[in-house]
Protein backbone atom coordinates (compact mmCIF):
# COMPACT_ATOMS: atom_id res chain seq x y z
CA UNK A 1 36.60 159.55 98.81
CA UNK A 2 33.40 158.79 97.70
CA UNK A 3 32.14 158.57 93.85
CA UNK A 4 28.62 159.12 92.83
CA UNK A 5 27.12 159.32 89.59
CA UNK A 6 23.67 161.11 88.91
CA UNK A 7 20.27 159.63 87.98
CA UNK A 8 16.83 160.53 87.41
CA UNK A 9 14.56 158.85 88.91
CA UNK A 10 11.75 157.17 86.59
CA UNK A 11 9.85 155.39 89.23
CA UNK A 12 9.22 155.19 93.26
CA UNK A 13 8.08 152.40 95.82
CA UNK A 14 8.01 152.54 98.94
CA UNK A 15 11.59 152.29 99.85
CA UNK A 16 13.17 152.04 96.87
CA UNK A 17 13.25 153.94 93.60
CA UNK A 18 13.80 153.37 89.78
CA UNK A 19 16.36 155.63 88.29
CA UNK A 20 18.38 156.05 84.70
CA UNK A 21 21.87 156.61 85.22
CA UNK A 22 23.34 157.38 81.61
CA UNK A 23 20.59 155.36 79.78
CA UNK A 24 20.82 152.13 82.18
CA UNK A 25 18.34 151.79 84.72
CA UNK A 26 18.50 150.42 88.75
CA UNK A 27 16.79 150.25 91.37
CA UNK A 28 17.93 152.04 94.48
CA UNK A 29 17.54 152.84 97.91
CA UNK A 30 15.69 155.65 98.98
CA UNK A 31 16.00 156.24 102.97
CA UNK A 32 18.36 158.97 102.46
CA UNK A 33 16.21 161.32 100.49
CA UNK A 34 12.69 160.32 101.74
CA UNK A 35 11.29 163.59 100.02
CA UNK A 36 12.16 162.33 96.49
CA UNK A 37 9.71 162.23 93.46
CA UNK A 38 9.36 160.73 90.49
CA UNK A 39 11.33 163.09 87.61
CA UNK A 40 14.20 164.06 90.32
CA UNK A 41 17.92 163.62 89.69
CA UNK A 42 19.70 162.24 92.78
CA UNK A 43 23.29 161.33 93.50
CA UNK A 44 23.92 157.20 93.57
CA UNK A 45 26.54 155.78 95.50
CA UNK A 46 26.60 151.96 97.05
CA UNK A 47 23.03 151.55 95.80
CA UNK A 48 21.71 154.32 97.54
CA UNK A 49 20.61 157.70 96.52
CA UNK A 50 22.28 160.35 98.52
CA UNK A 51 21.05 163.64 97.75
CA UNK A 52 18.71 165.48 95.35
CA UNK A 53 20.42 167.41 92.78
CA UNK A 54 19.33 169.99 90.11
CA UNK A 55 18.92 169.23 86.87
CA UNK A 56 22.07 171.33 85.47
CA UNK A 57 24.46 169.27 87.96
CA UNK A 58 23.27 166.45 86.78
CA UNK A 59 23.81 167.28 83.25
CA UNK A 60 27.42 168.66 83.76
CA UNK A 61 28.03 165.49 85.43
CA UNK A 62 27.15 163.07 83.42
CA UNK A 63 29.05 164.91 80.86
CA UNK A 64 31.69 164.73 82.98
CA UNK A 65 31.12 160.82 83.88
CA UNK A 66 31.30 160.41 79.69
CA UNK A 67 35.02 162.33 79.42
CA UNK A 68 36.08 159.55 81.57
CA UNK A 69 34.91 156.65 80.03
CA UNK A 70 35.70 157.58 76.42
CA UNK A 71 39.12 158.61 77.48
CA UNK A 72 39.36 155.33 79.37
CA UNK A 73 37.81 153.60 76.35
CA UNK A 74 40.19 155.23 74.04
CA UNK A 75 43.40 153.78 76.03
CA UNK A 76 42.23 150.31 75.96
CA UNK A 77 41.59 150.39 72.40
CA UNK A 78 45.81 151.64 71.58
């Protein structure tokens, strides 16, 4: 199974782009999604973007992505 987490993408060179994945930003590879511009949310996995997403699945995800890591967070602190 793969695991990807959504990011929008804040800046793009030629083979590469800049994106913010839950307020941290990375640079990624584009060669997947080719038609990608700047403002986009794509899917990151490996250090790649994947796919182009809407803006709504990238919002319910990263919601999601938090649930985890606070519940995760919450366990370590016990």
């Amino acid at each position: 199974m793969c695991v990807g987490v959504p990011g929008k993408v804040v800046d793009i060179f030629e083979y590469s782009a800049v994106v913010d994945v839950m307020g941290s930003q990375t640079t990624v590879g584009i060669i997947f999604v080719p038609e990608v511009q700047l403002g986009d949310y794509v899917v990151v996995h490996a250090g790649q973007a994947m796919s182009i997403v809407d803006e709504e699945y990238a919002r319910i995800s990263v919601e999601e992505w938090r649930k985890l890591i606070d519940a995760r967070n919450s366990e370590t602190v016990e």
